[in-house]
C-alpha atoms as a PDB file:
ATOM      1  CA  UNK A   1     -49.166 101.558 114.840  1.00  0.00           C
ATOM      2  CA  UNK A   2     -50.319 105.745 115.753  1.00  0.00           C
ATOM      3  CA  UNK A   3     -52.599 105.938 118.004  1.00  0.00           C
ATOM      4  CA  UNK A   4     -53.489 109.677 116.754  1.00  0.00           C
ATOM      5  CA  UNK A   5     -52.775 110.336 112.973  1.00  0.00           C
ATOM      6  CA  UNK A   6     -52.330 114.275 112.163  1.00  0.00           C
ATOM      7  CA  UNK A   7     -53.043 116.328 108.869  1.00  0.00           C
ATOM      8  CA  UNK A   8     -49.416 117.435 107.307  1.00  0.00           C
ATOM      9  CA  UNK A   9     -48.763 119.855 104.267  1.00  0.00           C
ATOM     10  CA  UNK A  10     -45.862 120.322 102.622  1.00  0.00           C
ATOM     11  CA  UNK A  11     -46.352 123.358 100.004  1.00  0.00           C
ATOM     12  CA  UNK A  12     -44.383 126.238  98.537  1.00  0.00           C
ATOM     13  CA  UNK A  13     -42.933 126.832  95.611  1.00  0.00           C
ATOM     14  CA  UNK A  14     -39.568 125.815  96.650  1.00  0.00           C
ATOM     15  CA  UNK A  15     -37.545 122.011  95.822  1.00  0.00           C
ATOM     16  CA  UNK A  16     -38.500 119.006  98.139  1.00  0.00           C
ATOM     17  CA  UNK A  17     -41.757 118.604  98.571  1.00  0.00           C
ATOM     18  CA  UNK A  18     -42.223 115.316  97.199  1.00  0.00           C
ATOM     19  CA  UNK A  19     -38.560 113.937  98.729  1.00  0.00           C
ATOM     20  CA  UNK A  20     -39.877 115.242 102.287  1.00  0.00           C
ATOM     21  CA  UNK A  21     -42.509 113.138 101.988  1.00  0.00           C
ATOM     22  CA  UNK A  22     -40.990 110.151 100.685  1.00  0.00           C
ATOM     23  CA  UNK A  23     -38.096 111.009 103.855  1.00  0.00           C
ATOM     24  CA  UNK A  24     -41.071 110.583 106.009  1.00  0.00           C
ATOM     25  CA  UNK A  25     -42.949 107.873 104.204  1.00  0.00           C
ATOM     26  CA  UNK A  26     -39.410 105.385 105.082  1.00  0.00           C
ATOM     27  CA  UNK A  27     -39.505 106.664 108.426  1.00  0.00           C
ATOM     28  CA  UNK A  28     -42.829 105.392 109.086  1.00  0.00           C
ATOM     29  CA  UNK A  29     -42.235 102.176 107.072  1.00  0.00           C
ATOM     30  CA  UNK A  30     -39.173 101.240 109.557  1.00  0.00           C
ATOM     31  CA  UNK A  31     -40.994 101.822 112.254  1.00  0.00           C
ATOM     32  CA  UNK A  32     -43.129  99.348 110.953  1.00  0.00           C
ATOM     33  CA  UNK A  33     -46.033 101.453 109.616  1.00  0.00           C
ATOM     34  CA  UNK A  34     -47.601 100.561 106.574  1.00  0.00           C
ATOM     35  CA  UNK A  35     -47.480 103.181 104.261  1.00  0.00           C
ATOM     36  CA  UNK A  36     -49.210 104.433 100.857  1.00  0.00           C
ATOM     37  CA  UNK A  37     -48.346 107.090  98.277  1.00  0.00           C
ATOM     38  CA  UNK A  38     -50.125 108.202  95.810  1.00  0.00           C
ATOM     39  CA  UNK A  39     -49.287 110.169  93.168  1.00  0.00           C
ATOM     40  CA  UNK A  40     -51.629 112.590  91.219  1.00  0.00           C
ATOM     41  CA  UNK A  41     -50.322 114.022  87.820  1.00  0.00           C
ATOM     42  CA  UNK A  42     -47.327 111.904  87.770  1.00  0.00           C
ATOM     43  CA  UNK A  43     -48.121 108.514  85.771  1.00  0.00           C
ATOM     44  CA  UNK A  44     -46.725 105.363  86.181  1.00  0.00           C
ATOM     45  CA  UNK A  45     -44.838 106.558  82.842  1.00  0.00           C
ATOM     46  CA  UNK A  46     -42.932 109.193  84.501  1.00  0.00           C
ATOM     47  CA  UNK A  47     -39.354 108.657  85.552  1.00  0.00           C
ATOM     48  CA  UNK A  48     -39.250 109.381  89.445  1.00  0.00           C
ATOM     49  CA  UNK A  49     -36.191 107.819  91.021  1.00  0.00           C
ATOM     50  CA  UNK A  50     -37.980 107.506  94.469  1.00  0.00           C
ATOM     51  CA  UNK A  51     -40.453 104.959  93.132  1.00  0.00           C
ATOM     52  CA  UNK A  52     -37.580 103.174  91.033  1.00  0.00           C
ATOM     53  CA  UNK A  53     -36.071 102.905  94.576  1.00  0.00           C
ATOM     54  CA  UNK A  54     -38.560 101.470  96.469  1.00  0.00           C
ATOM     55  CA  UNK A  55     -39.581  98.936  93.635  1.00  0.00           C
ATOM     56  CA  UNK A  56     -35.436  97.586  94.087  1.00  0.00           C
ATOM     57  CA  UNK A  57     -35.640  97.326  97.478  1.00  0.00           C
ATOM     58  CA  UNK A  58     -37.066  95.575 100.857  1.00  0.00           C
ATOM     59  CA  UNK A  59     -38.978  98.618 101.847  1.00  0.00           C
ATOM     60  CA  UNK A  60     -42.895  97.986 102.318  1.00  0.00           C
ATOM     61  CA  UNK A  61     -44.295 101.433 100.729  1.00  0.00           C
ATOM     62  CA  UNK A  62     -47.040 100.731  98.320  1.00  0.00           C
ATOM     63  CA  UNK A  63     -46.785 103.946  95.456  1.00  0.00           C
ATOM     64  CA  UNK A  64     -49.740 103.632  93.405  1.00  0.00           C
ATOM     65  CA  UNK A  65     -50.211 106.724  90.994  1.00  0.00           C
ATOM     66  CA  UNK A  66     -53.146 108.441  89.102  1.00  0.00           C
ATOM     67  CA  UNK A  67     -52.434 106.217  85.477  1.00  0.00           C
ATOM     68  CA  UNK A  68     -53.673 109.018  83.280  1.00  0.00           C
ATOM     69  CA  UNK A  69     -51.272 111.467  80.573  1.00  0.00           C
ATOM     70  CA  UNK A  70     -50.646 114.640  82.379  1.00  0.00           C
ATOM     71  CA  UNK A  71     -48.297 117.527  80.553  1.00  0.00           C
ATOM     72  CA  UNK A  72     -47.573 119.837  83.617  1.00  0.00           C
ATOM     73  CA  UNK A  73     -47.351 122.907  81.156  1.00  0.00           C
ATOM     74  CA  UNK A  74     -50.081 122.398  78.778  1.00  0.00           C
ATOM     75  CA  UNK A  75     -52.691 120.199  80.482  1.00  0.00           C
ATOM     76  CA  UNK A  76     -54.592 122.817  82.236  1.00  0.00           C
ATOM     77  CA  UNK A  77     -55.358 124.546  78.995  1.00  0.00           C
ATOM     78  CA  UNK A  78     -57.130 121.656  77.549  1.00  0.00           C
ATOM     79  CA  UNK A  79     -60.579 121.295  78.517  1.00  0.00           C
ATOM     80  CA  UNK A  80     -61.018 117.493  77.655  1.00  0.00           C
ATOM     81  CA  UNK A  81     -57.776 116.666  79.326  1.00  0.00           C
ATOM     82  CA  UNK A  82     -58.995 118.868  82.518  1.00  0.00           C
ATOM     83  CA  UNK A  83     -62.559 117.101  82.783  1.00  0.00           C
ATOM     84  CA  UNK A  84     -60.679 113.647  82.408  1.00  0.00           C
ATOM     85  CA  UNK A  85     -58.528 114.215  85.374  1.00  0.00           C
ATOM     86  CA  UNK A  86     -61.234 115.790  87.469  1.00  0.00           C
ATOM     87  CA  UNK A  87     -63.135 112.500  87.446  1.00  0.00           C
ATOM     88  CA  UNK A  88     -59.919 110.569  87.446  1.00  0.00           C
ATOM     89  CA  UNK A  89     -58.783 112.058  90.530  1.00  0.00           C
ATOM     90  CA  UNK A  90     -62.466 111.904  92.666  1.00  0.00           C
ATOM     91  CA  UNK A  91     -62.715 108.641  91.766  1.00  0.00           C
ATOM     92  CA  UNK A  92     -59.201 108.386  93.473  1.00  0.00           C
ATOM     93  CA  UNK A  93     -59.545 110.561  96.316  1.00  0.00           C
ATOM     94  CA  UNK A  94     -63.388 108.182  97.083  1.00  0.00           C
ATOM     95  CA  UNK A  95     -61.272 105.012  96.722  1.00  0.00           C
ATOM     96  CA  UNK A  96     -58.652 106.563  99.483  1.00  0.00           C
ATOM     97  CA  UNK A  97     -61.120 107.647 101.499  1.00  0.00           C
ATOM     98  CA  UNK A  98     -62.511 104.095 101.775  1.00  0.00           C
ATOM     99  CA  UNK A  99     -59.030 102.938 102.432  1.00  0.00           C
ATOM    100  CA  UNK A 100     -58.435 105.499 105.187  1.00  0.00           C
ATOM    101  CA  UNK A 101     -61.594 104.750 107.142  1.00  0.00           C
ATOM    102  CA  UNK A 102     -60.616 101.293 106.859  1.00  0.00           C
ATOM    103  CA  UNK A 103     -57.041 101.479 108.127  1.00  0.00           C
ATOM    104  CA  UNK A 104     -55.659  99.910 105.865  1.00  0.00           C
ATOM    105  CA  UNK A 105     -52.484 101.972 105.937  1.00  0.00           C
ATOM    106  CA  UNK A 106     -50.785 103.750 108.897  1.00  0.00           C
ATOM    107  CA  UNK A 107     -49.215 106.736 106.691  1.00  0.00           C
ATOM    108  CA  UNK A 108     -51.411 107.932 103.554  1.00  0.00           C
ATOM    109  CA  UNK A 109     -49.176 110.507 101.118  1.00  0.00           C
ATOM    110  CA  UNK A 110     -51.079 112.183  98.639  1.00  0.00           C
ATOM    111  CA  UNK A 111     -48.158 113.408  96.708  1.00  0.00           C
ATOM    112  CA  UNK A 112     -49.697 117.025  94.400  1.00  0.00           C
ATOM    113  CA  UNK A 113     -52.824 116.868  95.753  1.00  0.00           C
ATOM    114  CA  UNK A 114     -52.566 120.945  96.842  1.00  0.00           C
ATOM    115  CA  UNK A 115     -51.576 121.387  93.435  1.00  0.00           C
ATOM    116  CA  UNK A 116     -54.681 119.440  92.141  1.00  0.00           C
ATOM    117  CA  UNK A 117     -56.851 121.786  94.165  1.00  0.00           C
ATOM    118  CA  UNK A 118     -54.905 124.814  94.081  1.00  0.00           C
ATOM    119  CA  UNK A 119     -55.921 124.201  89.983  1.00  0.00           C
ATOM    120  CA  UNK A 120     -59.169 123.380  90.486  1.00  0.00           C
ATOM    121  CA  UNK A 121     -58.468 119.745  89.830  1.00  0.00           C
ATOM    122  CA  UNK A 122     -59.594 118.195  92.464  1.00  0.00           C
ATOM    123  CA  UNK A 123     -62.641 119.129  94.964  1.00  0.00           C
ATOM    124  CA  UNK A 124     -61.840 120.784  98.867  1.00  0.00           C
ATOM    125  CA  UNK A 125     -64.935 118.942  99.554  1.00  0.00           C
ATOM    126  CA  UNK A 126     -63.199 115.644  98.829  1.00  0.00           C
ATOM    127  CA  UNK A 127     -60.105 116.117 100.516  1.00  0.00           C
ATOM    128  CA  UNK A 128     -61.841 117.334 104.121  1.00  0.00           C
ATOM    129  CA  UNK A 129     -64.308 114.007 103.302  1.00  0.00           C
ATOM    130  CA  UNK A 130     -61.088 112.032 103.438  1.00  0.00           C
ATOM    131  CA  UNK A 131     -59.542 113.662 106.932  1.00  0.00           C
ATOM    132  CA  UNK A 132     -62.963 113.396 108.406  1.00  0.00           C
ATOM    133  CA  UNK A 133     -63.978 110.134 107.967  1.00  0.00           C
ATOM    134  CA  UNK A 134     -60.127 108.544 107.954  1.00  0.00           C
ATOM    135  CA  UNK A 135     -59.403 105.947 110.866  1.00  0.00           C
ATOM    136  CA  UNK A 136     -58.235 108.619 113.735  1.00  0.00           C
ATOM    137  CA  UNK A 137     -55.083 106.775 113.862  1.00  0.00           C
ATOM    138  CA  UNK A 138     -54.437 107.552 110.307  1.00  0.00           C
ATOM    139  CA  UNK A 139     -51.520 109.924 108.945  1.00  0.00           C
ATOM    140  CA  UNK A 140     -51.857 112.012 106.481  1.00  0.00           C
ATOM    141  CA  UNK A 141     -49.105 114.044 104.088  1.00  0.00           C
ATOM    142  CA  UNK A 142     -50.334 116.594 101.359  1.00  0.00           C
ATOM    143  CA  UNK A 143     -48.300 117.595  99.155  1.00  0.00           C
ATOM    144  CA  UNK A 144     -47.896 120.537  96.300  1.00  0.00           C
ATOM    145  CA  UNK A 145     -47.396 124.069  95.143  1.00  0.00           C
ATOM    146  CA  UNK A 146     -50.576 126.560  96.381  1.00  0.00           C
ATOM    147  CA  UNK A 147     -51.991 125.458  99.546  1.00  0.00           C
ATOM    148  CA  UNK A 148     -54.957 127.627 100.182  1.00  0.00           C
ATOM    149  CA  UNK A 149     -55.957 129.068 103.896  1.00  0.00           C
ATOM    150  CA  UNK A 150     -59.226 126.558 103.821  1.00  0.00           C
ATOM    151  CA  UNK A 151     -56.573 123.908 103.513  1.00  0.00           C
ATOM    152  CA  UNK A 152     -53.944 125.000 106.103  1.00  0.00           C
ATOM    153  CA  UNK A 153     -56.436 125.225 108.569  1.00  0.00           C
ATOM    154  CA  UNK A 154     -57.231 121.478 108.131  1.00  0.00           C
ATOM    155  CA  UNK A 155     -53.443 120.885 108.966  1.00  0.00           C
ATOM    156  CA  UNK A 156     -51.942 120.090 112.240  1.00  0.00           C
ATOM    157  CA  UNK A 157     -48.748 120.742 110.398  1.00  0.00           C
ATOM    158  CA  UNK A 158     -47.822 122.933 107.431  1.00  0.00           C
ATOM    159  CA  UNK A 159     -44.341 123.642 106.337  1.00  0.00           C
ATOM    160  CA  UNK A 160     -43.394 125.969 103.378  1.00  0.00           C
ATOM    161  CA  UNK A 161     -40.726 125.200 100.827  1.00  0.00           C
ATOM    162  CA  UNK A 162     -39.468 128.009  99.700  1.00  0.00           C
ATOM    163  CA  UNK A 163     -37.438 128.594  96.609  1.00  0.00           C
ATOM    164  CA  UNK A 164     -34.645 131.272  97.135  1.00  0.00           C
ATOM    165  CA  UNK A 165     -31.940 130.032  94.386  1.00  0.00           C
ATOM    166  CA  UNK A 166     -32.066 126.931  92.299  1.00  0.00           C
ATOM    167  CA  UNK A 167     -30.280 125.778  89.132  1.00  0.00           C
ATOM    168  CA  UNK A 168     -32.686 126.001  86.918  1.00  0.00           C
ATOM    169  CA  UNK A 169     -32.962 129.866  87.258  1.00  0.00           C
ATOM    170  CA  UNK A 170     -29.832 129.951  85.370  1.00  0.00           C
ATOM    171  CA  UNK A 171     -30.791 126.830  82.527  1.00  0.00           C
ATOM    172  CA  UNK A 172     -29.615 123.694  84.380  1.00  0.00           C
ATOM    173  CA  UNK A 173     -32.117 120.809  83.345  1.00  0.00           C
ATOM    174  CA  UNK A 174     -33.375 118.482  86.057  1.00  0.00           C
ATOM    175  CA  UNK A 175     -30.658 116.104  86.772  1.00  0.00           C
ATOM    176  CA  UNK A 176     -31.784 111.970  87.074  1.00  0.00           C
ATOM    177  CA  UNK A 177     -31.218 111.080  90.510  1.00  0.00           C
ATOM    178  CA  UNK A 178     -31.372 114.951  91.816  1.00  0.00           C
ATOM    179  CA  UNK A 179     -34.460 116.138  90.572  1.00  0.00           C
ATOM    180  CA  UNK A 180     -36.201 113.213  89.623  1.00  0.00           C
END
């Protein structure tokens, strides 16, 4: 359905990262784009009410997500856990890439992929390997905390969350429905 796919990022460490991309990932599915998110670091397991949402209604997004146990404050210390999801997520980011040259999505969301490589979990080389060789009608949405100036300059279009008050500076737990 594009006939020129750009390069978005949607970093910071502000709220709504994720939730912007979803907003744009049902844009593009009712204007009759097929769409794909994929989610790195957030399993299957994980209680995400944007998922739950699309799986109850009519809405053709395919979510698929990186199927592996992922503690977002203690993973990174744990070497075994680390090397697991650096071959978890290249073997990911190869099988996207192969989808993406192929077309076989409109809109691709890679939902904490700046975060993977922002923490060394995933490979810049992969990433620009998936931009270059995607379909040039192809869409593509980044998303995460940390996006570094090698990846901003890959962008046609970067925007910045930025936190300047949220709950949970004071103790308020993520709310179902709100935060997740």
């Amino acid at each position: 359905m594009l006939e020129k796919g750009l390069v978005q990022i949607y970093t910071g460490d502000g709220k709504g990262k994720t939730t912007a991309a979803f907003g744009a990932a049902l844009r593009a599915a009712g204007q009759g784009n097929k769409v794909l998110v994929y989610q790195f670091l957030k399993p299957a397991t994980l209680d995400i009410g944007e998922r739950f949402a699309l799986q109850l209604g009519a809405v053709r997004i395919r979510v698929e997500t990186l199927d592996m146990p992922w503690d977002m404050s203690g993973s990174l210390e744990d070497e075994k856990a680390v090397t697991k999801i650096q071959a978890a997520i290249s073997d990911a980011l190869k099988r996207i890439t192969q989808t993406a040259e192929k077309r076989f999505y409109d809109v691709l969301i890679l939902d904490e992929i700046v975060f993977c490589l922002s923490e060394g979990l995933a490979k810049f080389e992969d990433v620009k390997d998936l931009i270059d060789k995607r379909d040039s009608a192809v869409e593509i949405i980044l998303t995460g905390r940390g996006a570094t100036p090698e990846l901003i300059e890959l962008a046609d279009l970067v925007t910045e969350m930025k936190n300047i008050k949220h709950p949970f500076d004071k103790g308020q737990q993520a709310r179902r429905g709100i935060e997740y």
